[in-house]
C-alpha atoms as a PDB file:
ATOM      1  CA  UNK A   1     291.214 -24.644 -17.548  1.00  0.00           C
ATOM      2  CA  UNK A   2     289.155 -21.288 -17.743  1.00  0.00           C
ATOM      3  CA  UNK A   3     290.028 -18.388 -16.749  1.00  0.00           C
ATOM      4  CA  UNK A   4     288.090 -15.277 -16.024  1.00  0.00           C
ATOM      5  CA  UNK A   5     291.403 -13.219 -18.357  1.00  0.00           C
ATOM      6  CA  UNK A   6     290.566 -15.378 -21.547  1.00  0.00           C
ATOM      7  CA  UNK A   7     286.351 -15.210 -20.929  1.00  0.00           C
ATOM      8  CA  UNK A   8     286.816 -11.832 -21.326  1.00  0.00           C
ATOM      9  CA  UNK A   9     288.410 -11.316 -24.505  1.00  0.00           C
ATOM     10  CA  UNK A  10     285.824 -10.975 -27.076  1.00  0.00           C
ATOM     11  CA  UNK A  11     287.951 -13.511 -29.226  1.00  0.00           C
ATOM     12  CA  UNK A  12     286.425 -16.330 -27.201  1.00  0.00           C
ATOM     13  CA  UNK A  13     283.163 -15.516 -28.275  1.00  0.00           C
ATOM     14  CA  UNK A  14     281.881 -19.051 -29.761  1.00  0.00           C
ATOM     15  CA  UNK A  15     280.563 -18.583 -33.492  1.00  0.00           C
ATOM     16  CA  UNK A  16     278.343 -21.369 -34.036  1.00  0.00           C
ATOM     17  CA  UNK A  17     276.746 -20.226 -30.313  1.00  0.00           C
ATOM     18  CA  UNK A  18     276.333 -16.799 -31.569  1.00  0.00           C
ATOM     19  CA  UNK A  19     275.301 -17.300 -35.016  1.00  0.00           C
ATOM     20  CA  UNK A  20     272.812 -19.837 -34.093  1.00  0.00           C
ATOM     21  CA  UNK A  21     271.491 -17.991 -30.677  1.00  0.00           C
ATOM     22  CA  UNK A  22     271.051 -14.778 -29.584  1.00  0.00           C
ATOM     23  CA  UNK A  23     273.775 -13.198 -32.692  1.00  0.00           C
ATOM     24  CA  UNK A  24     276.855 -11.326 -31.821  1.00  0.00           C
ATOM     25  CA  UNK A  25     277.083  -7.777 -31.021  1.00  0.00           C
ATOM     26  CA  UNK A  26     276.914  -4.916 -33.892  1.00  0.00           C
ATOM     27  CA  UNK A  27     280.499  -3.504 -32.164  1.00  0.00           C
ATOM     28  CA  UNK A  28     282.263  -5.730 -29.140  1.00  0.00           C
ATOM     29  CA  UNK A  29     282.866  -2.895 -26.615  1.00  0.00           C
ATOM     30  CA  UNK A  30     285.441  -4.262 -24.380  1.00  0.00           C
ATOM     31  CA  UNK A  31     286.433  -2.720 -21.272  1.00  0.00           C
ATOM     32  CA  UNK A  32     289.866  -1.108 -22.269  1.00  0.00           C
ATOM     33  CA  UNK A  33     286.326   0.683 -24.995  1.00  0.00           C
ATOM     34  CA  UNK A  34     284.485   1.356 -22.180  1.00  0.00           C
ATOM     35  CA  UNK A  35     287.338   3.391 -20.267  1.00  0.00           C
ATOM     36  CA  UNK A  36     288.296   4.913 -23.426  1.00  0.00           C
ATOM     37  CA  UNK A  37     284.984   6.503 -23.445  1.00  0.00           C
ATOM     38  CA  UNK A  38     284.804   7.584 -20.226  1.00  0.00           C
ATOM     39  CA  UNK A  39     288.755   9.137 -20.373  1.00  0.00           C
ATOM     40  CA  UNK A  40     286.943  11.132 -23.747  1.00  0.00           C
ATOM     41  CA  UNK A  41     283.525  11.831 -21.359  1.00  0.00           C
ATOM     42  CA  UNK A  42     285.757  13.629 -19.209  1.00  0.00           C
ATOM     43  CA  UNK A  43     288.097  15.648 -21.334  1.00  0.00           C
ATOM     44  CA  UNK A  44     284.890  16.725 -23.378  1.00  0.00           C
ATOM     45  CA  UNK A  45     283.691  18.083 -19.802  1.00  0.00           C
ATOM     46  CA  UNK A  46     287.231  19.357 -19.097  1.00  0.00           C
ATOM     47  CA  UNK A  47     287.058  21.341 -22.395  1.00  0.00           C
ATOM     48  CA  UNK A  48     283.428  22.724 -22.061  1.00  0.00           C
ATOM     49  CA  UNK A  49     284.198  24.645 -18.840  1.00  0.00           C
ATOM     50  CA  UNK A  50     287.555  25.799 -20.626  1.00  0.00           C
ATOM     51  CA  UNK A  51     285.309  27.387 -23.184  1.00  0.00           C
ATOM     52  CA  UNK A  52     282.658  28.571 -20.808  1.00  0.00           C
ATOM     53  CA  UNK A  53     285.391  30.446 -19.026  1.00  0.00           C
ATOM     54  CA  UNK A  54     286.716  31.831 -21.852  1.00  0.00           C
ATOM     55  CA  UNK A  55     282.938  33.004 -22.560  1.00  0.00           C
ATOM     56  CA  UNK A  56     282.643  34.550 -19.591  1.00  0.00           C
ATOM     57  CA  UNK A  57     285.980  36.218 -20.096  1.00  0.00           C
ATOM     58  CA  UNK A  58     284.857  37.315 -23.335  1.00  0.00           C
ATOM     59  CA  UNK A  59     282.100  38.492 -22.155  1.00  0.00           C
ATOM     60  CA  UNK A  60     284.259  41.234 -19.878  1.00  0.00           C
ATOM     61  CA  UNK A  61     286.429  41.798 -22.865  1.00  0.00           C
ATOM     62  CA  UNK A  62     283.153  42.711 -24.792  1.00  0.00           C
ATOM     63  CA  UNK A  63     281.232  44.667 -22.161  1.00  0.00           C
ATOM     64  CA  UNK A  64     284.724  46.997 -21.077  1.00  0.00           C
ATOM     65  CA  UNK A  65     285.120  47.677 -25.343  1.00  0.00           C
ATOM     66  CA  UNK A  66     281.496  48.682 -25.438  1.00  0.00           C
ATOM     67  CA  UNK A  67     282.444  50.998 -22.510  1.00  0.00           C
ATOM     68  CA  UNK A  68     285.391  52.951 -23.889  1.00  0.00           C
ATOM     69  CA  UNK A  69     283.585  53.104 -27.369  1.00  0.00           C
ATOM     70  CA  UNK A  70     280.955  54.905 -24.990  1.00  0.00           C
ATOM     71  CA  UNK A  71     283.336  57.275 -23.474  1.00  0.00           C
ATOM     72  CA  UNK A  72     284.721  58.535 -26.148  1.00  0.00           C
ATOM     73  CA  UNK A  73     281.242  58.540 -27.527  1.00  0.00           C
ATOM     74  CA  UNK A  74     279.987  61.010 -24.785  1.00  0.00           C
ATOM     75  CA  UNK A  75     283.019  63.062 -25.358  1.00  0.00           C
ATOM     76  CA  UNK A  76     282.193  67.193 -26.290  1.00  0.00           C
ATOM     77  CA  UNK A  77     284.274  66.315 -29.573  1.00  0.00           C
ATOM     78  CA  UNK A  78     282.131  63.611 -30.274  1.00  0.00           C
ATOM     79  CA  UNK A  79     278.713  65.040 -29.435  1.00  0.00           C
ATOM     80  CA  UNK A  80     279.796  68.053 -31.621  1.00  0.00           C
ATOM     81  CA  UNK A  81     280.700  66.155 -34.487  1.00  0.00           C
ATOM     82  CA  UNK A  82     278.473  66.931 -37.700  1.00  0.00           C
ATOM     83  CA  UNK A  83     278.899  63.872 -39.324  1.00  0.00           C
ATOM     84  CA  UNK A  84     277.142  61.946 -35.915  1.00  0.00           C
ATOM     85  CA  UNK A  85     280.389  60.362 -34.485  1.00  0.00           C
ATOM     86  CA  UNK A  86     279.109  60.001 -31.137  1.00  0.00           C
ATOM     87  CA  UNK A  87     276.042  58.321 -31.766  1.00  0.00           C
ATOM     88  CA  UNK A  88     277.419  55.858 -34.190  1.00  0.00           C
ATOM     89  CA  UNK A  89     280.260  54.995 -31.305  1.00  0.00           C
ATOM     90  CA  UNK A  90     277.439  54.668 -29.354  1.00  0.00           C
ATOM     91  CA  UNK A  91     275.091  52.438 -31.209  1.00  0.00           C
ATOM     92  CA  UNK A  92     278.498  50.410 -31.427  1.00  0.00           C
ATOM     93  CA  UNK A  93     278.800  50.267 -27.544  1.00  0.00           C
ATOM     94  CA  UNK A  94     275.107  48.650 -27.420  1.00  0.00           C
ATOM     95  CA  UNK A  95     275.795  46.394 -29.668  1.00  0.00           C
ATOM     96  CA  UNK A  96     279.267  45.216 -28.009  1.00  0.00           C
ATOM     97  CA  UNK A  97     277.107  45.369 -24.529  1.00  0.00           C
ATOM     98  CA  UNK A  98     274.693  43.145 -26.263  1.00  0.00           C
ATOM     99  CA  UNK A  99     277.501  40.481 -27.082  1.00  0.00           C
ATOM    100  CA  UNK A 100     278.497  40.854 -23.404  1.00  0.00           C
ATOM    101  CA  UNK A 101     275.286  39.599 -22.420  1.00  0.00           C
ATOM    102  CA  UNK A 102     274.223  37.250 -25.233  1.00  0.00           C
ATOM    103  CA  UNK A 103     277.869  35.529 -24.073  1.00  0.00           C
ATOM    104  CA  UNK A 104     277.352  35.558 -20.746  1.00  0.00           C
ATOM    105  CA  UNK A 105     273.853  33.896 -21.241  1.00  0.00           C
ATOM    106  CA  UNK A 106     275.563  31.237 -23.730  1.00  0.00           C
ATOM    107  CA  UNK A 107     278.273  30.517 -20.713  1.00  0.00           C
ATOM    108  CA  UNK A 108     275.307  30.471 -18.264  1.00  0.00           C
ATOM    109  CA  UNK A 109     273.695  27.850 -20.596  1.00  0.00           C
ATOM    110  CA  UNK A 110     276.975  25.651 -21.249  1.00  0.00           C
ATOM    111  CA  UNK A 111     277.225  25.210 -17.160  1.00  0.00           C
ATOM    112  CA  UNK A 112     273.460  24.328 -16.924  1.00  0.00           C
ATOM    113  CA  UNK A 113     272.070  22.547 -19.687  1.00  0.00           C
ATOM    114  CA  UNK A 114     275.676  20.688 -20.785  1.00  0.00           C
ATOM    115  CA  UNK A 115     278.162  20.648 -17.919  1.00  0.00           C
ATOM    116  CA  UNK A 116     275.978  19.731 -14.721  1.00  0.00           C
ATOM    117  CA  UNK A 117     274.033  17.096 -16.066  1.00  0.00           C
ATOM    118  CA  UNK A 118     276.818  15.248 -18.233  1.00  0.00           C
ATOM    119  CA  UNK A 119     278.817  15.406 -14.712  1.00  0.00           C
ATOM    120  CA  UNK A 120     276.206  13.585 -13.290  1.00  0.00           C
ATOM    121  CA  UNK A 121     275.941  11.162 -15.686  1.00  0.00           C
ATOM    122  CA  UNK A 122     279.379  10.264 -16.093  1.00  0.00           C
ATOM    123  CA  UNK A 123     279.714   9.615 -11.899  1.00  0.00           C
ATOM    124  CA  UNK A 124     276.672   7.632 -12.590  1.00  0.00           C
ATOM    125  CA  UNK A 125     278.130   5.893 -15.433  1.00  0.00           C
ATOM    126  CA  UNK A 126     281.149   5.315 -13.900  1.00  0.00           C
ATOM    127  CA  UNK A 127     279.262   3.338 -11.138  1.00  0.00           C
ATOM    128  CA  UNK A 128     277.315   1.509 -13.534  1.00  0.00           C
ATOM    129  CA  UNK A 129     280.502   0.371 -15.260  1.00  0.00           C
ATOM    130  CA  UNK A 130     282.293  -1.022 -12.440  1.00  0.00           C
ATOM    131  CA  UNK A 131     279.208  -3.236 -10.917  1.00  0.00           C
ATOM    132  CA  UNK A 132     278.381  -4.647 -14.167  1.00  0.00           C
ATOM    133  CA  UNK A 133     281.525  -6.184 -14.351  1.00  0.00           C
ATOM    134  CA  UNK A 134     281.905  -7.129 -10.833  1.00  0.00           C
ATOM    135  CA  UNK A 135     278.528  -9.026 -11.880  1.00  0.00           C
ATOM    136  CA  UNK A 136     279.777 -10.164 -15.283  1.00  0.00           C
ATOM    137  CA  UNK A 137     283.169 -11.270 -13.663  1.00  0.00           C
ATOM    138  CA  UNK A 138     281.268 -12.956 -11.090  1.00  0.00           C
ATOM    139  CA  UNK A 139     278.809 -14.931 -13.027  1.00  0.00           C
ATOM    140  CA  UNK A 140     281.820 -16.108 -15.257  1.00  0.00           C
ATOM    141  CA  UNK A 141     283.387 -17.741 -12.098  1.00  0.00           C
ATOM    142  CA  UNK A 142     280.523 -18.833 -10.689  1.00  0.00           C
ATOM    143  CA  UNK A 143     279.478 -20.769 -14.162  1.00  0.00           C
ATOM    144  CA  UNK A 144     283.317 -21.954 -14.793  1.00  0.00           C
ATOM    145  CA  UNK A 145     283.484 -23.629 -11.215  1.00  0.00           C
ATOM    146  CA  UNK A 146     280.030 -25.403 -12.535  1.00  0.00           C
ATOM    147  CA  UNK A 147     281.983 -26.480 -15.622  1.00  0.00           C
ATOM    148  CA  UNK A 148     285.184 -27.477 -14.020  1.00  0.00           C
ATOM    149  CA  UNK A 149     282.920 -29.775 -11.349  1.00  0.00           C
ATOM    150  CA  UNK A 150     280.577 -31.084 -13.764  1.00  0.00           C
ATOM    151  CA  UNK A 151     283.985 -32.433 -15.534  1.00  0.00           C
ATOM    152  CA  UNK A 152     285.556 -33.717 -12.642  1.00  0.00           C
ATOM    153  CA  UNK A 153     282.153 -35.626 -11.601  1.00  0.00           C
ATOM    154  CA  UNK A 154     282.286 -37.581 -14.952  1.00  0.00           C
ATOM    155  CA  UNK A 155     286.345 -38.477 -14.867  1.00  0.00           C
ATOM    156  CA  UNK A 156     285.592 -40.019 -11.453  1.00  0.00           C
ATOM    157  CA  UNK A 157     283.071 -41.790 -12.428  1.00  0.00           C
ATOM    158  CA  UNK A 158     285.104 -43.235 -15.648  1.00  0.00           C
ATOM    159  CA  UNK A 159     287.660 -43.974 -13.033  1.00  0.00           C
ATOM    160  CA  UNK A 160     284.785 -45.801 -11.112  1.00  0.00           C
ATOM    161  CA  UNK A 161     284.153 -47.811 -13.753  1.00  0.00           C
ATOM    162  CA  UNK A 162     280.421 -46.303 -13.233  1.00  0.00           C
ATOM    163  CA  UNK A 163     279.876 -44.689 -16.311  1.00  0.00           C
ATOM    164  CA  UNK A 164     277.572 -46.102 -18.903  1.00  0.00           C
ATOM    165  CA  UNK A 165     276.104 -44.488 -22.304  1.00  0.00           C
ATOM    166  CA  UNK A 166     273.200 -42.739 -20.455  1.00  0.00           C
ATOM    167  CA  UNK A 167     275.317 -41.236 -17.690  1.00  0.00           C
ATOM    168  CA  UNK A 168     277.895 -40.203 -20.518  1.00  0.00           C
ATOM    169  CA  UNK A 169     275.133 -38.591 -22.628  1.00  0.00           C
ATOM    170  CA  UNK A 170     273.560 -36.544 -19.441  1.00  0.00           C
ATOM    171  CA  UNK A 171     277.079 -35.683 -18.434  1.00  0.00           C
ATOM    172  CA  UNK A 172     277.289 -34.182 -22.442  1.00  0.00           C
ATOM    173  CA  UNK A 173     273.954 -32.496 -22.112  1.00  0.00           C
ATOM    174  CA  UNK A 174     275.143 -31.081 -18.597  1.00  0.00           C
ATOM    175  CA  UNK A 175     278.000 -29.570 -20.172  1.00  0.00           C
ATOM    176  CA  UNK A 176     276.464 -27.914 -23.315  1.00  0.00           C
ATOM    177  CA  UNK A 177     274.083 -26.340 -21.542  1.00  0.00           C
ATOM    178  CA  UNK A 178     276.785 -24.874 -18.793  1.00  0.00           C
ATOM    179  CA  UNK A 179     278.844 -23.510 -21.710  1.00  0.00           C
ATOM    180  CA  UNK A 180     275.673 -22.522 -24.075  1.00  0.00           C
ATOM    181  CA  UNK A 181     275.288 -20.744 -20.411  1.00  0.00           C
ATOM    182  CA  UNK A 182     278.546 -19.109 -20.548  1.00  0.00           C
ATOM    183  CA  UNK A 183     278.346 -18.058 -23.751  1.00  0.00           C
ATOM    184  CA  UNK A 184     275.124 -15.753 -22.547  1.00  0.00           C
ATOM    185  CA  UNK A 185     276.568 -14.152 -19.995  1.00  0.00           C
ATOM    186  CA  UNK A 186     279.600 -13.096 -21.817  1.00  0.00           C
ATOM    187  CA  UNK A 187     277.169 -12.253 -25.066  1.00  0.00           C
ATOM    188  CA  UNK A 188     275.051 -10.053 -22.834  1.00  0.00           C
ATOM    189  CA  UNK A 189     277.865  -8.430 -21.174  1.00  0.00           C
ATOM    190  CA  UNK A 190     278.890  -7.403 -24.634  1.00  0.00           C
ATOM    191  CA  UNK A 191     275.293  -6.165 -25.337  1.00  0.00           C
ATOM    192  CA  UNK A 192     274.867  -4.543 -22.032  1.00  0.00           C
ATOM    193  CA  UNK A 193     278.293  -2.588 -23.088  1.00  0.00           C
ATOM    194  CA  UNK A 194     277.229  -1.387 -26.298  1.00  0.00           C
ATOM    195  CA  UNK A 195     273.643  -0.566 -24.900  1.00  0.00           C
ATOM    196  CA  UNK A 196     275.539   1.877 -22.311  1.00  0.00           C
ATOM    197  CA  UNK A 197     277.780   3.435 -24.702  1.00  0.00           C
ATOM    198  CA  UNK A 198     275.520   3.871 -27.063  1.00  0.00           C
ATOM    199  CA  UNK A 199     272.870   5.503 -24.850  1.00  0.00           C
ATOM    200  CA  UNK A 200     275.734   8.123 -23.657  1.00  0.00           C
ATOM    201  CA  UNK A 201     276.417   8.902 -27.432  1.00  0.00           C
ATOM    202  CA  UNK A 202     272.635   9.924 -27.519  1.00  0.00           C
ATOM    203  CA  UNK A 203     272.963  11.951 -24.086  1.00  0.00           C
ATOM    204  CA  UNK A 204     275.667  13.737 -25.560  1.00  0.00           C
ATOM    205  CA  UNK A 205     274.526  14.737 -28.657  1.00  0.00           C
ATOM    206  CA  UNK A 206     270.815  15.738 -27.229  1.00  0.00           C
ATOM    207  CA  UNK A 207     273.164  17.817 -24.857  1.00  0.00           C
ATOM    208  CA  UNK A 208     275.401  19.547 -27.470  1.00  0.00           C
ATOM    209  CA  UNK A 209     271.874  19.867 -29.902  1.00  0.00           C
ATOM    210  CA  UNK A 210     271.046  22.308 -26.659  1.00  0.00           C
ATOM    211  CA  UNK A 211     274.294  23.958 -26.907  1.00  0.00           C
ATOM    212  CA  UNK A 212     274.033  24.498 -31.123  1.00  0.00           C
ATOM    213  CA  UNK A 213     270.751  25.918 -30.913  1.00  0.00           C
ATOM    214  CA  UNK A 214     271.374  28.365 -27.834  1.00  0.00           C
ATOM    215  CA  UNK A 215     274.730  29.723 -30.161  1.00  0.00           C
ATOM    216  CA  UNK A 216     272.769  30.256 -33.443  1.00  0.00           C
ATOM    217  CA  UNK A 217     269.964  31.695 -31.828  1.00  0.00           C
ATOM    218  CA  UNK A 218     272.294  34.183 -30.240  1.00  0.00           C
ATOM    219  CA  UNK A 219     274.403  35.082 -33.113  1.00  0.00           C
ATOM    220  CA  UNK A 220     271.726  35.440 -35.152  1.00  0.00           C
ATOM    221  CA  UNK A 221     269.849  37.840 -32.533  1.00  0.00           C
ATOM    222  CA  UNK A 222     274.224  40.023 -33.024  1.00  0.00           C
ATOM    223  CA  UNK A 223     273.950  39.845 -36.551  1.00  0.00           C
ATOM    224  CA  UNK A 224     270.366  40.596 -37.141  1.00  0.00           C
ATOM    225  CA  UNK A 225     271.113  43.675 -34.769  1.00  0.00           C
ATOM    226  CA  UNK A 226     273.686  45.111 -37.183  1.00  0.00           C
ATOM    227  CA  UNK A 227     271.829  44.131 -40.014  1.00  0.00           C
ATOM    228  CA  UNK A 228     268.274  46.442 -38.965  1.00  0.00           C
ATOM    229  CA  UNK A 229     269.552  49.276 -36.818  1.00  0.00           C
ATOM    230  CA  UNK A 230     269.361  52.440 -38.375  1.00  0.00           C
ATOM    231  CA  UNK A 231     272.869  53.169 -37.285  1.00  0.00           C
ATOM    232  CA  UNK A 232     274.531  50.042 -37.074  1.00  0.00           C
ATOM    233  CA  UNK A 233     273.340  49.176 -40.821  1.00  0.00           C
ATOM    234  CA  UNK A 234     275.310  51.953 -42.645  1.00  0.00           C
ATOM    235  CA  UNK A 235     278.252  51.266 -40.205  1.00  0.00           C
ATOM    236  CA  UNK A 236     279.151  47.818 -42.042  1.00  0.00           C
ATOM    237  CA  UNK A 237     279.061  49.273 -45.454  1.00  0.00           C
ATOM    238  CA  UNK A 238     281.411  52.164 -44.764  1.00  0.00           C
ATOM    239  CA  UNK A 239     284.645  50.072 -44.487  1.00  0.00           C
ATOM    240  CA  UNK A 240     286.004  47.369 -46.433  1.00  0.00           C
ATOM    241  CA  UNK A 241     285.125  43.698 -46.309  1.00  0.00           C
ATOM    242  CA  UNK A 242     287.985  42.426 -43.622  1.00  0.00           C
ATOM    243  CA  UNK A 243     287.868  39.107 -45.179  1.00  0.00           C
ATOM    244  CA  UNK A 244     288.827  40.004 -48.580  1.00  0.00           C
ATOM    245  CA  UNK A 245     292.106  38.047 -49.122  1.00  0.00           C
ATOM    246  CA  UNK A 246     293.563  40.365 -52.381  1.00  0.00           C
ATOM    247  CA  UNK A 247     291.668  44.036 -52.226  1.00  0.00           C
ATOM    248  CA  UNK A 248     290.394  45.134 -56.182  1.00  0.00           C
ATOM    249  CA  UNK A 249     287.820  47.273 -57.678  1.00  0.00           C
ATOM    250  CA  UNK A 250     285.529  44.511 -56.799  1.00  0.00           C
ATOM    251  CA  UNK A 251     286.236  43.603 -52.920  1.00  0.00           C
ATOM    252  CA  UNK A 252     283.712  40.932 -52.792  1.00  0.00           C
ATOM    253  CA  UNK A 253     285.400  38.546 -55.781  1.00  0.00           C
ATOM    254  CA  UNK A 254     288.181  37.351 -53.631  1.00  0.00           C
ATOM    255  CA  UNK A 255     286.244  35.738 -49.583  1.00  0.00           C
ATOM    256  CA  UNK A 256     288.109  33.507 -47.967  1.00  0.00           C
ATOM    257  CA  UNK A 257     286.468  31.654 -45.619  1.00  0.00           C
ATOM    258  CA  UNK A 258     287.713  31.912 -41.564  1.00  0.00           C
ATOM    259  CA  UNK A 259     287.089  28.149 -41.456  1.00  0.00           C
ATOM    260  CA  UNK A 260     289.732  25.178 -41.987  1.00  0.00           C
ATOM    261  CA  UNK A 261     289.785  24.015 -45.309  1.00  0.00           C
ATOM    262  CA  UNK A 262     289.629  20.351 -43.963  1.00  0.00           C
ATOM    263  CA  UNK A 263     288.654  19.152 -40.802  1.00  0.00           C
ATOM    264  CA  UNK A 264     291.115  19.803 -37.967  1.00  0.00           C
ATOM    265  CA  UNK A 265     291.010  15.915 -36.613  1.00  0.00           C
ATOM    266  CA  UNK A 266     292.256  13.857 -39.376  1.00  0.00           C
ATOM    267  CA  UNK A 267     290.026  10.926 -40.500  1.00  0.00           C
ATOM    268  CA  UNK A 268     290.894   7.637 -40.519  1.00  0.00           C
ATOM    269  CA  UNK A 269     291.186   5.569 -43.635  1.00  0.00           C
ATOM    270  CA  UNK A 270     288.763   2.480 -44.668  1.00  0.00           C
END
């Protein structure tokens, strides 16, 4: 007997049928796949406004750092200062208001161009998911009932005594064709999985290509800033190099990098 548990399990899948047909699927996506995705859709979404807050957040931390810098840089001490205190504090204060609003319109950007529409399209996907295998489940059903009478027309005929060799052989063909049947629907249910997935893999990365660009452009707009401004430009060369791991009369021999050495989600063997 069929059942609609066992029609689902891509083990089922017939190999002669699918090598000789329509082929098998690159990747079976089953369902537990499917909701796997979509449990990883969401936490990606749960973890982009996590970050957007912090922007934001940042962006407040920023803009109230530039504003003491330019306190102290409007001070009488300051102003008085030979050496040009205040108005090195102060080009420092533009260029942490500057951050402030270059993170501000990265958070801005997150929301918009990543957040709102990948929200949509997971509620969307989410409802695509379910009816397609309310259809698939459906169709299987439907085509096993076929099956099952198709089977039970021939046995009472051979109990009837009515069955000859042409009646056997259209009974045969009957059946083939109901299970070559079968095996489509399940096949394309498979392809119709992958198709989905696959097409959210591209919506995501077109949506997090947005996101790269807007962050490079930005901190390249910061770092260009203290690289040409008059003020800012002798400001990085007056201090040490903070990421020199073991200061010596040459500061620059000894960089460590701020990044992980290896990659922070392990990677699964062959």
């Amino acid at each position: 007997m069929l059942s609609t548990v066992s029609l689902i399990d891509p083990t089922t899948l017939n190999p002669s049928f699918e090598a000789s047909r329509i082929g098998r699927p690159a990747v079976i996506v089953t369902r537990g796949d499917q909701q796997a995705a979509v449990d990883q859709f969401q936490q990606l979404l749960t973890n982009a406004k996590a970050y957007r807050l912090q922007m934001l957040a940042l962006s407040k931390a920023a803009a109230n750092f530039g504003y003491s810098l330019e306190k102290i840089a409007h001070s009488k001490t300051a102003i008085m200062d030979p050496s040009n205190v205040g108005s090195s504090l102060q080009a420092a204060a533009g260029l942490h208001y500057l951050m402030s609003n270059h993170h501000q319109i990265l958070s801005d950007t997150v929301y918009k161009q990543f957040e709102i529409p990948l929200l949509q399209h997971l509620d969307t996907h989410k409802a695509n998911i379910e009816a397609s295998e309310a259809q698939y489940e459906r169709s299987m059903r439907d085509m096993s009932q076929k099956i099952k009478e198709t089977e039970a027309a021939s046995l009472q005929n051979g109990r009837k005594r009515q069955r000859d060799l042409l009646q056997f052989r259209q009974a045969l063909t009957t059946l083939t064709m109901q299970v070559d049947e079968l095996e489509r629907i399940k096949l394309g249910y498979y392809f119709s999985n992958l198709e989905s997935e696959q097409a959210n893999l591209q919506l995501i990365l077109q949506k997090t290509s947005t996101i790269v660009r807007a962050e490079v452009d930005i901190y390249e707009r910061i770092a260009n800033k203290g690289l040409n401004d008059l003020i800012l430009e002798p400001m990085t060369t007056q201090g040490p190099d903070p990421y020199c791991t073991y200061p010596t009369t040459d500061e620059f021999s000894s960089i460590f990098s701020i990044l992980p050495p290896t990659p922070i989600i392990p990677t699964s063997g062959p």
